[in-house]
C-alpha atoms as a PDB file:
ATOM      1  CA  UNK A   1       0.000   0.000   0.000  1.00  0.00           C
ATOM      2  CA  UNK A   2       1.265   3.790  -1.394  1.00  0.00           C
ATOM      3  CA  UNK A   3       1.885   6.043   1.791  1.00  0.00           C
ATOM      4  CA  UNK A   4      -1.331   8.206   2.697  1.00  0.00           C
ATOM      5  CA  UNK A   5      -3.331   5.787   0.448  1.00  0.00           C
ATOM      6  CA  UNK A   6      -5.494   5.055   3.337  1.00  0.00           C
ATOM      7  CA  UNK A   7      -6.999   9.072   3.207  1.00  0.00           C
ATOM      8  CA  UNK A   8      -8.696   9.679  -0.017  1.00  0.00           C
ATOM      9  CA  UNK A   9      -7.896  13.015  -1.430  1.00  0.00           C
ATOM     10  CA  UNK A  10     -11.238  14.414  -1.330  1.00  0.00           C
ATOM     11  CA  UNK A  11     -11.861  12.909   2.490  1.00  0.00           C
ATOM     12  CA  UNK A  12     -12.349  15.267   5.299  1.00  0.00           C
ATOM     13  CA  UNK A  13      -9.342  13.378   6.828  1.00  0.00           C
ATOM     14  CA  UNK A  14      -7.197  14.731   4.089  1.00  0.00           C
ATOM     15  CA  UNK A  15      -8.125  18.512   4.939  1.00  0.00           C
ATOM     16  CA  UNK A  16      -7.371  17.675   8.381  1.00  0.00           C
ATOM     17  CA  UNK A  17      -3.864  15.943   7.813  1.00  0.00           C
ATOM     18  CA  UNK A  18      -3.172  19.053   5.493  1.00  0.00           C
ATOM     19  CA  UNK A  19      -3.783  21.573   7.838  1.00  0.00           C
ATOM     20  CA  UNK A  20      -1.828  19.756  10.377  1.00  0.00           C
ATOM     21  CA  UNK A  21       0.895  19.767   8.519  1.00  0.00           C
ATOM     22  CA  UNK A  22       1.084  23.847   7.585  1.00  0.00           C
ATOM     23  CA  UNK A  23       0.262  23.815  10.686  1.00  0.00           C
ATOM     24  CA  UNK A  24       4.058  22.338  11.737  1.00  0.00           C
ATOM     25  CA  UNK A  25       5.253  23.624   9.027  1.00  0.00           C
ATOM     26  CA  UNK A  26       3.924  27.422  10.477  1.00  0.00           C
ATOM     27  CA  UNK A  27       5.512  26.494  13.787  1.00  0.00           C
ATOM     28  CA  UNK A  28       9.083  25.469  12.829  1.00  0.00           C
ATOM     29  CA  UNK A  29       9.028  28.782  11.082  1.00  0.00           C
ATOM     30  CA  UNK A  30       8.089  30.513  14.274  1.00  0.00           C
ATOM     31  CA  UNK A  31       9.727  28.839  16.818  1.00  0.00           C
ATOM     32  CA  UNK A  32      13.054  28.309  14.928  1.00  0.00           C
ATOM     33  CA  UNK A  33      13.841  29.715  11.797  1.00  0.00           C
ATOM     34  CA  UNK A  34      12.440  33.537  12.458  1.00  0.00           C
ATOM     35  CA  UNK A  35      15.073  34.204  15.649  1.00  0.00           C
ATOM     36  CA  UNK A  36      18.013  32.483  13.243  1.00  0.00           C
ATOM     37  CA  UNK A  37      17.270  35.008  10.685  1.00  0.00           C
ATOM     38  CA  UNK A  38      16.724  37.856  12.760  1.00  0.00           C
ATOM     39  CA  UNK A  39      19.757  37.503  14.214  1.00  0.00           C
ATOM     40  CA  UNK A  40      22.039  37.099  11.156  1.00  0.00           C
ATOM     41  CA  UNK A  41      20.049  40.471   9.026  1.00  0.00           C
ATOM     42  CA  UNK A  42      21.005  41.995  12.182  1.00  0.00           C
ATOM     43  CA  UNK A  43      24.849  41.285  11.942  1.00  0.00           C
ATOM     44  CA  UNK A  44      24.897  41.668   8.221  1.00  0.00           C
ATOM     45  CA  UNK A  45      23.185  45.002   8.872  1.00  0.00           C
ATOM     46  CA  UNK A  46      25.447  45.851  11.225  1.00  0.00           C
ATOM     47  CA  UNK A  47      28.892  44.638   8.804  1.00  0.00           C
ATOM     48  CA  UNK A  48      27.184  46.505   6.431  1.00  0.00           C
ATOM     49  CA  UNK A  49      27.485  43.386   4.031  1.00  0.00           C
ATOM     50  CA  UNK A  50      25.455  42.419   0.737  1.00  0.00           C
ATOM     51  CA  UNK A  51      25.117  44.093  -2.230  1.00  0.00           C
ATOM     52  CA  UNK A  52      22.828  46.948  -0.979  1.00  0.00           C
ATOM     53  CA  UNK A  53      25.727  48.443   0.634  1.00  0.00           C
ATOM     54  CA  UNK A  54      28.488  47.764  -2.078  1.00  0.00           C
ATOM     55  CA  UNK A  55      26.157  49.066  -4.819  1.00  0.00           C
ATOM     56  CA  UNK A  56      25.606  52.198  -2.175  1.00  0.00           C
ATOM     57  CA  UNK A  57      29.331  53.007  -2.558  1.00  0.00           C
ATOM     58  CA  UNK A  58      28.928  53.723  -6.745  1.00  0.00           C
ATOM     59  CA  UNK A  59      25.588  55.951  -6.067  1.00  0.00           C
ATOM     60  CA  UNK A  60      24.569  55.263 -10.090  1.00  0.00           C
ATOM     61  CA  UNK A  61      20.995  55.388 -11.002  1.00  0.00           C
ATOM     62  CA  UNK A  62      20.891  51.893 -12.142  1.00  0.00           C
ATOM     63  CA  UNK A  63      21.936  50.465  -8.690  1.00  0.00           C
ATOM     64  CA  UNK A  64      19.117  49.379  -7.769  1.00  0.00           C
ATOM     65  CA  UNK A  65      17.895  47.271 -10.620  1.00  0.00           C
ATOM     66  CA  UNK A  66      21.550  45.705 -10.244  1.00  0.00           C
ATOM     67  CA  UNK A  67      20.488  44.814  -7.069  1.00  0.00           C
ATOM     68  CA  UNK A  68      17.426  43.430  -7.968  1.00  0.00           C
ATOM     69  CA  UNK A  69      18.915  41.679 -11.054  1.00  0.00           C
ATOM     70  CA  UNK A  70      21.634  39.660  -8.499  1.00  0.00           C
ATOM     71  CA  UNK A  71      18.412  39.012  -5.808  1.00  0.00           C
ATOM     72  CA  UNK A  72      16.493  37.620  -8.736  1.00  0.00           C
ATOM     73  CA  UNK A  73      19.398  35.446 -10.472  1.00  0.00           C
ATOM     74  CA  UNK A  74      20.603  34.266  -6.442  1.00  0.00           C
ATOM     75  CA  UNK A  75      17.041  32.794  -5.993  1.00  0.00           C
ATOM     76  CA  UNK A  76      16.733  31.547  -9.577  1.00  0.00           C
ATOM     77  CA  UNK A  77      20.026  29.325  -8.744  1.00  0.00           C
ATOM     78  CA  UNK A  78      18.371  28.342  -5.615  1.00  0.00           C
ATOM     79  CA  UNK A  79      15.444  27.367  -6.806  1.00  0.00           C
ATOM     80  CA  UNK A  80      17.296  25.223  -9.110  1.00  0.00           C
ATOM     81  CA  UNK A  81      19.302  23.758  -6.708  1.00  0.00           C
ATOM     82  CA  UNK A  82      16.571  22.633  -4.613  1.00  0.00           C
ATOM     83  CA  UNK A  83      15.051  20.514  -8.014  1.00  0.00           C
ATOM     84  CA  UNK A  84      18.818  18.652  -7.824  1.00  0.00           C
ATOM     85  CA  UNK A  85      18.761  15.135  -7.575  1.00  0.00           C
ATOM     86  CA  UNK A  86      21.660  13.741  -5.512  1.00  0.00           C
ATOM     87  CA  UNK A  87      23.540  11.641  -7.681  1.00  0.00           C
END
């Protein structure tokens, strides 16, 4: 028998077990990841790393669509990344 073949997809159960799950999902966020990432915009805040701050040196116009190029290219790799399959 397939895992979860036991709920049928259109079953009250399977609402349930869905929400349960965001529901986990919701509280790892909260209870782990959020103080992680507080803390390390804080110190790269403070170092005044990133490219926010390096574009900030050359004071062009186009800085800030450079910016948003890099952000948008950095979570395109990502993204990619995360569709891998180990070899």
């Amino acid at each position: 028998m397939k895992p979860g073949a036991w709920i049928r997809p259109h079953s009250s159960w399977h609402g349930s077990a869905c929400c349960a799950v965001a529901s986990l999902s919701a509280l790892t966020l909260i209870i782990l990841e959020q103080p992680i990432a507080k803390r390390m915009t804080a110190l790269v805040e403070r170092h005044r790393w990133g490219a926010v701050p390096l574009t900030s040196a050359f004071r062009r116009p186009w800085d800030s669509t450079v910016v948003l190029v890099l952000l948008d290219y950095s979570l395109y790799v990502w993204h990619v990344l995360t569709h891998q399959v180990p070899a």
